[in-house]
PDB file of N, CA and C in Angstrom:
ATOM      1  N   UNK A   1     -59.513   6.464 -46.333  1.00  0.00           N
ATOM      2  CA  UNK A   1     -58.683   5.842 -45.325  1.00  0.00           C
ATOM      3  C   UNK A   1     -58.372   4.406 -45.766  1.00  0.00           C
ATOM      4  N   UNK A   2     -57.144   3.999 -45.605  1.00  0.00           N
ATOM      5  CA  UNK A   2     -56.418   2.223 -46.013  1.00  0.00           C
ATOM      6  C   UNK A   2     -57.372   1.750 -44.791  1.00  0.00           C
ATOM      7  N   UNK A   3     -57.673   0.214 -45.436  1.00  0.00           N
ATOM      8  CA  UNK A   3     -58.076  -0.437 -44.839  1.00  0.00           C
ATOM      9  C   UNK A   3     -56.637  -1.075 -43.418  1.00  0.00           C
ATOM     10  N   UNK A   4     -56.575  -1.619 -42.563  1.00  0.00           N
ATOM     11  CA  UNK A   4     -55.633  -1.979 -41.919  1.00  0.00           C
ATOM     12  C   UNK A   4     -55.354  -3.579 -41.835  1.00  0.00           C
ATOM     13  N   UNK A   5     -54.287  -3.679 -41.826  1.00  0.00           N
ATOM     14  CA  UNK A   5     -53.814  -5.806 -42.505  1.00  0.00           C
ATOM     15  C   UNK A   5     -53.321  -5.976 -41.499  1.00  0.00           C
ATOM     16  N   UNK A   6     -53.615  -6.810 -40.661  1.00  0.00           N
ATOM     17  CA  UNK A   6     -53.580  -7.411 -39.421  1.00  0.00           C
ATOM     18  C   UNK A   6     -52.378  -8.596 -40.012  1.00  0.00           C
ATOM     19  N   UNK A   7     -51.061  -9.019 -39.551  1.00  0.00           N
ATOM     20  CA  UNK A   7     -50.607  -9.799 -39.868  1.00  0.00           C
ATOM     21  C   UNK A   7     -49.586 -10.434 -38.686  1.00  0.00           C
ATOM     22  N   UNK A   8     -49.496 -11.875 -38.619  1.00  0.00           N
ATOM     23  CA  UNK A   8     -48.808 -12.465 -37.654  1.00  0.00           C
ATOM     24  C   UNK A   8     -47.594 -13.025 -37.910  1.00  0.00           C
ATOM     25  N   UNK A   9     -46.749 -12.599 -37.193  1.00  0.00           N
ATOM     26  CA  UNK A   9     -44.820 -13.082 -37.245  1.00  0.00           C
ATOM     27  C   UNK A   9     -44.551 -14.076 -36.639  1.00  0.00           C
ATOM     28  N   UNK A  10     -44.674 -15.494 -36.527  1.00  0.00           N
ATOM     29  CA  UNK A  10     -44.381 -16.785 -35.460  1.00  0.00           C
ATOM     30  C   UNK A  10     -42.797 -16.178 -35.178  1.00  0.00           C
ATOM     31  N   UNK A  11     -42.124 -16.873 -34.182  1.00  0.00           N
ATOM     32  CA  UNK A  11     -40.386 -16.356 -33.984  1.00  0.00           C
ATOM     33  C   UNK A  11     -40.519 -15.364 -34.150  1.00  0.00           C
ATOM     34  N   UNK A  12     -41.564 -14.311 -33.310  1.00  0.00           N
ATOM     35  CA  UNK A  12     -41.129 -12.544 -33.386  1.00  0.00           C
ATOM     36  C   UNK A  12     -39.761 -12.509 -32.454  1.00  0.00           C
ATOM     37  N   UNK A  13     -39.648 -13.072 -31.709  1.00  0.00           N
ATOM     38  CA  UNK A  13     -38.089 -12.605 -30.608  1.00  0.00           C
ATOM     39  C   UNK A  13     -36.720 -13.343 -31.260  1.00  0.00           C
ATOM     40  N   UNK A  14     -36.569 -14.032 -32.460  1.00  0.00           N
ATOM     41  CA  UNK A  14     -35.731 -14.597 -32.829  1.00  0.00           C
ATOM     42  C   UNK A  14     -34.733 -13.473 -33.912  1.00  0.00           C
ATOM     43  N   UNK A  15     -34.101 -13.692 -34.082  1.00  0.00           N
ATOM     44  CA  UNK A  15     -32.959 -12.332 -35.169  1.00  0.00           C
ATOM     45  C   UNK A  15     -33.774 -11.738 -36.001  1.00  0.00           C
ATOM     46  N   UNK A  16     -34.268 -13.355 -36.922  1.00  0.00           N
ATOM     47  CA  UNK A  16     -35.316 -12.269 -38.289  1.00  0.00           C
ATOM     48  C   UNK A  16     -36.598 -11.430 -38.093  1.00  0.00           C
ATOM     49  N   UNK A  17     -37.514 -12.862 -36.577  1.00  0.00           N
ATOM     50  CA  UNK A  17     -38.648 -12.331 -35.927  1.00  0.00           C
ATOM     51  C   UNK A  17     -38.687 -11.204 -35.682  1.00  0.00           C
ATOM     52  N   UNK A  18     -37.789 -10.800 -35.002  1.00  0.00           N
ATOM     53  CA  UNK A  18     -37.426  -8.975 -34.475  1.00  0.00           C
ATOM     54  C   UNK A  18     -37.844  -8.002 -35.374  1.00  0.00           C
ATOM     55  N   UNK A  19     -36.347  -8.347 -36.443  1.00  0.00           N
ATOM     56  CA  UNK A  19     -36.267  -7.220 -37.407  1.00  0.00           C
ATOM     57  C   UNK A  19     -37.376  -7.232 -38.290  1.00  0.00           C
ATOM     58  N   UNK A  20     -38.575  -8.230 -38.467  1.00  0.00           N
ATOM     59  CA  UNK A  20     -39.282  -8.306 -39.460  1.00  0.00           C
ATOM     60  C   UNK A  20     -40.864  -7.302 -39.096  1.00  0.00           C
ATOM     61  N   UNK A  21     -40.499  -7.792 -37.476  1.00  0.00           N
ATOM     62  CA  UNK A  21     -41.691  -7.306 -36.700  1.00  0.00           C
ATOM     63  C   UNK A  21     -41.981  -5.649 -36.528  1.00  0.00           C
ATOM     64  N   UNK A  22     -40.226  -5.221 -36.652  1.00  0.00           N
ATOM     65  CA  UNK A  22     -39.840  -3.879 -36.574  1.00  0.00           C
ATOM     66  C   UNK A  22     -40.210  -3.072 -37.794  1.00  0.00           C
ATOM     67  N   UNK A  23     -39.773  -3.684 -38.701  1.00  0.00           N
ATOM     68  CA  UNK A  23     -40.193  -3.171 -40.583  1.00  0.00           C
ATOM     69  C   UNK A  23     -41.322  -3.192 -40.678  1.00  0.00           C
ATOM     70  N   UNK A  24     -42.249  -4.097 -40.163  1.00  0.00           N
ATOM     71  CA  UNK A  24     -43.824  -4.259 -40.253  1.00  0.00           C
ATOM     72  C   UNK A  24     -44.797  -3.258 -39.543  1.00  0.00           C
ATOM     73  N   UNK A  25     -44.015  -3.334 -38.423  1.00  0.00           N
ATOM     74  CA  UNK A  25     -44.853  -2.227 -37.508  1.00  0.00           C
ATOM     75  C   UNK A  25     -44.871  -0.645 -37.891  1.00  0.00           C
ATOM     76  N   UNK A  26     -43.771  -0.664 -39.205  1.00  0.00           N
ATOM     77  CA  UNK A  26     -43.703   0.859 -39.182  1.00  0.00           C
ATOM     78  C   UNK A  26     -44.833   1.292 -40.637  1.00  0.00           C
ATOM     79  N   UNK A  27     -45.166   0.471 -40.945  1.00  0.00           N
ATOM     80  CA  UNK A  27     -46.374   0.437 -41.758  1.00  0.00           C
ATOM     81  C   UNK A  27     -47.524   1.546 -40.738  1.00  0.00           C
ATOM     82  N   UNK A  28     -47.842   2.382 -41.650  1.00  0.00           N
ATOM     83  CA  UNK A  28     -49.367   3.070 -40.897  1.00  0.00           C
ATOM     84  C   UNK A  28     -50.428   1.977 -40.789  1.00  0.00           C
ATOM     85  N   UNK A  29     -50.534   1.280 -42.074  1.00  0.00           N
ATOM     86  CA  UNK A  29     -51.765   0.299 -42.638  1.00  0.00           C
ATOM     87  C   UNK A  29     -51.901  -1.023 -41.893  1.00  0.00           C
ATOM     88  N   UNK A  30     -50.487  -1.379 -40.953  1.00  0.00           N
ATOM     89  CA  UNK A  30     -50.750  -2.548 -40.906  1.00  0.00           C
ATOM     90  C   UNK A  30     -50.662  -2.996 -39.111  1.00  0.00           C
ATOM     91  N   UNK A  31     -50.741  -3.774 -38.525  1.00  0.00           N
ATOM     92  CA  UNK A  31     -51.401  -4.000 -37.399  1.00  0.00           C
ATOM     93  C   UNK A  31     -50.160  -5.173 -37.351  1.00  0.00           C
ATOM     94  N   UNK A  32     -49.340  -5.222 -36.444  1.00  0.00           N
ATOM     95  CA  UNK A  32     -48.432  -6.607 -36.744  1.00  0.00           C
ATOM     96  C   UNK A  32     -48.556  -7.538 -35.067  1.00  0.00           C
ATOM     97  N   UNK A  33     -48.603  -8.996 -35.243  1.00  0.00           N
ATOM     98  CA  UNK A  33     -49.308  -9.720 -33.863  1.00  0.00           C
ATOM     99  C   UNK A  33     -47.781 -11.053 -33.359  1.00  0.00           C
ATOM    100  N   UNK A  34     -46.910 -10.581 -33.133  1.00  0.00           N
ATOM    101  CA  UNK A  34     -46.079 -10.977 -32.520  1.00  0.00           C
ATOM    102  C   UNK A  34     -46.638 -12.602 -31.597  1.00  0.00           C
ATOM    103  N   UNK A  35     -45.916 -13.145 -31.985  1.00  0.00           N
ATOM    104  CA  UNK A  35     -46.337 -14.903 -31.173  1.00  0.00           C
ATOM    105  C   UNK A  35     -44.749 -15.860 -30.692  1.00  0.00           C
ATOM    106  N   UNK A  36     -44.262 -15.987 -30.055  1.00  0.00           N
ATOM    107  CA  UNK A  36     -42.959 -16.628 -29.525  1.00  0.00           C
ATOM    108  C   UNK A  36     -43.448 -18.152 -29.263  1.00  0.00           C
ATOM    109  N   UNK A  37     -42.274 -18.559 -29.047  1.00  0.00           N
ATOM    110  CA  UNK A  37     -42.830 -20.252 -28.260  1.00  0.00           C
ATOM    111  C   UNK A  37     -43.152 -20.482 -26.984  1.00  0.00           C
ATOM    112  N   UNK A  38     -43.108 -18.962 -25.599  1.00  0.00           N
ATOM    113  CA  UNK A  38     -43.965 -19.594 -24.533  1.00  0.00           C
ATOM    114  C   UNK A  38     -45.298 -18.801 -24.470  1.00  0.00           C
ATOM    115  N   UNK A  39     -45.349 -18.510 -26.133  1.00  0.00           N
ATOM    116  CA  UNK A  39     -47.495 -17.914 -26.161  1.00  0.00           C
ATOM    117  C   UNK A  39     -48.010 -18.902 -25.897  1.00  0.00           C
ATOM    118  N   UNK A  40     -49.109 -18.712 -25.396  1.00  0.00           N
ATOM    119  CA  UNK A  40     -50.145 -19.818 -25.382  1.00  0.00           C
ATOM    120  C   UNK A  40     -50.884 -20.077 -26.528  1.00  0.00           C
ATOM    121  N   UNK A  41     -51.167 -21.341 -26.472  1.00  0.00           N
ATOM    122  CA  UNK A  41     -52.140 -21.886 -27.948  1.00  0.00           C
ATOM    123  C   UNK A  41     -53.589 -20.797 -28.006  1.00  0.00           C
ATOM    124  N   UNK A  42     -53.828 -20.506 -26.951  1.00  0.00           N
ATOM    125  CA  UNK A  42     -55.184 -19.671 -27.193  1.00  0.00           C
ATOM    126  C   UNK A  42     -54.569 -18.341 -27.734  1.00  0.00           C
ATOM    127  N   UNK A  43     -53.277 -18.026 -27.700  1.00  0.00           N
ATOM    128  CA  UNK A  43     -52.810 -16.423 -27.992  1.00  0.00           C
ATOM    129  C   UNK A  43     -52.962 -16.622 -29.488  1.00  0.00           C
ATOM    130  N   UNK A  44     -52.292 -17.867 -29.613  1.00  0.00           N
ATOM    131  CA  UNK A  44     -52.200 -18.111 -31.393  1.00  0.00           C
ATOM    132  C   UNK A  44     -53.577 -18.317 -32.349  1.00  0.00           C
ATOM    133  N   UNK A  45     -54.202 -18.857 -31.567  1.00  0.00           N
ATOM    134  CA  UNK A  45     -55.139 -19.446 -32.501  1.00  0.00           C
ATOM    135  C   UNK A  45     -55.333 -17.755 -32.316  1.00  0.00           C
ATOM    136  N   UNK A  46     -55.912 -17.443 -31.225  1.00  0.00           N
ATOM    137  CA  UNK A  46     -56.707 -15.620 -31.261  1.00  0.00           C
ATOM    138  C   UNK A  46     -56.189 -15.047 -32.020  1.00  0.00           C
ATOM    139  N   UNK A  47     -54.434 -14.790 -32.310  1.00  0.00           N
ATOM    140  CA  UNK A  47     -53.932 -14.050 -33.568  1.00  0.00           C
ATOM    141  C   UNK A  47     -54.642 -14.362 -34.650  1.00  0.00           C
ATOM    142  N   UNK A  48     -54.477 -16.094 -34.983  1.00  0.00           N
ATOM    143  CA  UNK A  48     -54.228 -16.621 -36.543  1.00  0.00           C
ATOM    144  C   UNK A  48     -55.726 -16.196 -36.588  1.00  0.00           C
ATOM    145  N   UNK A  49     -56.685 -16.271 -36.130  1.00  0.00           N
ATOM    146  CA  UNK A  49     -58.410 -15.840 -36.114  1.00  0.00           C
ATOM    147  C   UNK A  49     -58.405 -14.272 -36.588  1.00  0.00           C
ATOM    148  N   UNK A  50     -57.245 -13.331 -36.303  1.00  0.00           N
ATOM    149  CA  UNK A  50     -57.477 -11.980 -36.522  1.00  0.00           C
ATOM    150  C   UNK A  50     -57.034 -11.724 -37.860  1.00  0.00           C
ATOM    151  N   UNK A  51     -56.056 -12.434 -38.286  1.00  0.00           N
ATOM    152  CA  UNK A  51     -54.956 -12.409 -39.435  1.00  0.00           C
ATOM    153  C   UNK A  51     -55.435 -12.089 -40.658  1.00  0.00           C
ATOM    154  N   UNK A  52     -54.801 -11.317 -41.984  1.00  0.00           N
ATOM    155  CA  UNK A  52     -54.749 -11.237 -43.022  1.00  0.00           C
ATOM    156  C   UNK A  52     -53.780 -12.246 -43.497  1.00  0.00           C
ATOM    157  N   UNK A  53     -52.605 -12.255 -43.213  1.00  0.00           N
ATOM    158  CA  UNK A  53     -51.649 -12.817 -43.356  1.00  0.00           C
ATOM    159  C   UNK A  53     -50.727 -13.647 -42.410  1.00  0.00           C
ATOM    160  N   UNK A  54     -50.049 -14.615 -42.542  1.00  0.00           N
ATOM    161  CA  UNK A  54     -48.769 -15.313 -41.546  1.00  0.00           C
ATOM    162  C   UNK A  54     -47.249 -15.130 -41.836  1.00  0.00           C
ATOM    163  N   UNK A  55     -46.281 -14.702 -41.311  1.00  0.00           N
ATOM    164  CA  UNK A  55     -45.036 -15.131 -42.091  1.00  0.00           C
ATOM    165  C   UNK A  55     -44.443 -16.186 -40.721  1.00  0.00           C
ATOM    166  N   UNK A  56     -44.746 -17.453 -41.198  1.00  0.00           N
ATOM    167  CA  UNK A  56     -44.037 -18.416 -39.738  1.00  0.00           C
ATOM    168  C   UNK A  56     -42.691 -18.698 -39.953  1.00  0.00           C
ATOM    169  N   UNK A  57     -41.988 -18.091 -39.440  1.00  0.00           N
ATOM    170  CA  UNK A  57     -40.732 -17.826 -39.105  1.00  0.00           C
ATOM    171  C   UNK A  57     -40.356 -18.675 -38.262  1.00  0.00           C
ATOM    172  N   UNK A  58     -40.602 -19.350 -37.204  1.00  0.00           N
ATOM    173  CA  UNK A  58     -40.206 -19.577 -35.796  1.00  0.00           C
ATOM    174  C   UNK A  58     -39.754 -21.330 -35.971  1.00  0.00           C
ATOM    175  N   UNK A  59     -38.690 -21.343 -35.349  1.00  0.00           N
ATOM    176  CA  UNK A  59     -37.770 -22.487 -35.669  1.00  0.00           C
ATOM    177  C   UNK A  59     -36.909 -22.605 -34.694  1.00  0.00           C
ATOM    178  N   UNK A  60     -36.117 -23.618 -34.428  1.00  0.00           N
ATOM    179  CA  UNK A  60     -35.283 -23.921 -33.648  1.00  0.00           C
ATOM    180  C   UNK A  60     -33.734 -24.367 -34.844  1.00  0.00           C
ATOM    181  N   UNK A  61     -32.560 -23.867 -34.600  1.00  0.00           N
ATOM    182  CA  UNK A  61     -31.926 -23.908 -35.422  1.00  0.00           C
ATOM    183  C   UNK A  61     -30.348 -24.325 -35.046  1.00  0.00           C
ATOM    184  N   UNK A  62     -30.365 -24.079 -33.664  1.00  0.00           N
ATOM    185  CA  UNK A  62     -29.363 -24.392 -33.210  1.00  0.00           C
ATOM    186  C   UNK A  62     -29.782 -25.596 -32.152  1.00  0.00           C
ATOM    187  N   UNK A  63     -30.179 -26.405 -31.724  1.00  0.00           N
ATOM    188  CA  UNK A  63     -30.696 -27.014 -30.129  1.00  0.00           C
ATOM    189  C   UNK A  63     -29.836 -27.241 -29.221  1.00  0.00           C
ATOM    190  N   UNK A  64     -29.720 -27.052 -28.268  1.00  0.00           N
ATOM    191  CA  UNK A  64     -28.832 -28.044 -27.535  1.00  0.00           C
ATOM    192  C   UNK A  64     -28.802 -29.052 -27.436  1.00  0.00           C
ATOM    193  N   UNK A  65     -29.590 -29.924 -27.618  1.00  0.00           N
ATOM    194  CA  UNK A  65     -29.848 -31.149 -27.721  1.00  0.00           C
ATOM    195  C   UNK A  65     -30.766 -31.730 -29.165  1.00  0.00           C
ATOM    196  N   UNK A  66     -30.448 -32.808 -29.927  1.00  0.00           N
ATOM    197  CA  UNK A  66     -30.512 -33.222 -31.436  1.00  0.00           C
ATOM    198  C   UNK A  66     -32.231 -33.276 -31.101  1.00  0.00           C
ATOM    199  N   UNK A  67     -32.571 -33.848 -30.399  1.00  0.00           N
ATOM    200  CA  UNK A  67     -33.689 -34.005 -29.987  1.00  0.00           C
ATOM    201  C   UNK A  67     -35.144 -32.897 -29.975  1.00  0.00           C
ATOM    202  N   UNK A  68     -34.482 -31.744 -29.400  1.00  0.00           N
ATOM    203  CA  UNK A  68     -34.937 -30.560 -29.586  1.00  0.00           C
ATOM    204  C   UNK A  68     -35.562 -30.448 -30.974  1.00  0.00           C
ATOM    205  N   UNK A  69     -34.917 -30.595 -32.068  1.00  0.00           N
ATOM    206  CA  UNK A  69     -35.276 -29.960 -33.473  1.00  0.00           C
ATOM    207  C   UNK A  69     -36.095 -30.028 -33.841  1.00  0.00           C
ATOM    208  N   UNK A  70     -36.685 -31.407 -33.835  1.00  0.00           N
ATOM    209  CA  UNK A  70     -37.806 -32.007 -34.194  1.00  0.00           C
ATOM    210  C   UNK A  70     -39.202 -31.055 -33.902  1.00  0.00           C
ATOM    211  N   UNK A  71     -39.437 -31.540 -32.689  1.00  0.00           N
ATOM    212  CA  UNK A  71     -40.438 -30.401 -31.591  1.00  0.00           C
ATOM    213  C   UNK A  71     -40.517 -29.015 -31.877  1.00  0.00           C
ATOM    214  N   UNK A  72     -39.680 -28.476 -32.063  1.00  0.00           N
ATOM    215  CA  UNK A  72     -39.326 -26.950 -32.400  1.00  0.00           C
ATOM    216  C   UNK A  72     -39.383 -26.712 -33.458  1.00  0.00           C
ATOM    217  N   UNK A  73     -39.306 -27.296 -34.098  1.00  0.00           N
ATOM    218  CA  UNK A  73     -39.861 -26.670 -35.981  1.00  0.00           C
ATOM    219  C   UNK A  73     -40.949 -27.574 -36.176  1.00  0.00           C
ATOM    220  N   UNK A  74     -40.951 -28.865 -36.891  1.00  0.00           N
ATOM    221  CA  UNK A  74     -42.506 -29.153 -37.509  1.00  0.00           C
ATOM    222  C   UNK A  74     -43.359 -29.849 -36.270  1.00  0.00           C
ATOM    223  N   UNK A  75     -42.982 -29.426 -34.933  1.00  0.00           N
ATOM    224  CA  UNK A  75     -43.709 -29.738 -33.810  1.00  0.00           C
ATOM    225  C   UNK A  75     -44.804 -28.667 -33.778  1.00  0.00           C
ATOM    226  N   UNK A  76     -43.765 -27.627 -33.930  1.00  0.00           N
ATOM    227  CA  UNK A  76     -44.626 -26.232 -33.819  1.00  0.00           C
ATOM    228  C   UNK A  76     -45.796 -25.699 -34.660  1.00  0.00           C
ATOM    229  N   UNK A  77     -45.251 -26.061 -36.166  1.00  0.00           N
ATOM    230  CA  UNK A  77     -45.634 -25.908 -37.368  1.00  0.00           C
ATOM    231  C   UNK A  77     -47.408 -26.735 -37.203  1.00  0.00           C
ATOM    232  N   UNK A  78     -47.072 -27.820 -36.681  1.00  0.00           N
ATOM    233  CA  UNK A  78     -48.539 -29.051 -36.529  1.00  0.00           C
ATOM    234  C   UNK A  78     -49.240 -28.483 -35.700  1.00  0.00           C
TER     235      UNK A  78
END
């Protein structure tokens, strides 16, 4: 029996988040842990604690406001 790879998608609900989460999940072997921006910090850390792997995806790319960007990508990232 494969061992099973637990791996976490930051921006799972975003275009790539989705489709990446979708390709991943169809793995038998692998276990995939979906995280958005209104998870809670305890959801994340509990993922990143389960993890084999990360692909952090999750970004802000359009903002409505210039201000936004900042916070939303290497806000998130920290």
């Amino acid at each position: 029996m494969a061992e099973i790879s637990t791996i976490t998608v930051t921006g799972a609900g975003g275009f790539i988040g989705r489709h990446l989460l979708e390709a991943l999940s169809r793995r038998p072997d692998t276990e995939v842990l979906g995280i958005e921006i209104d998870s809670s910090p305890q959801e994340l850390r509990k993922a990143l604690g389960r993890s084999d792997a990360v692909f952090h995806i999750a970004g802000v790319n359009r903002p409505e406001k210039p201000e936004d960007y900042e916070p939303g990508n290497a806000g998130f990232t920290a």
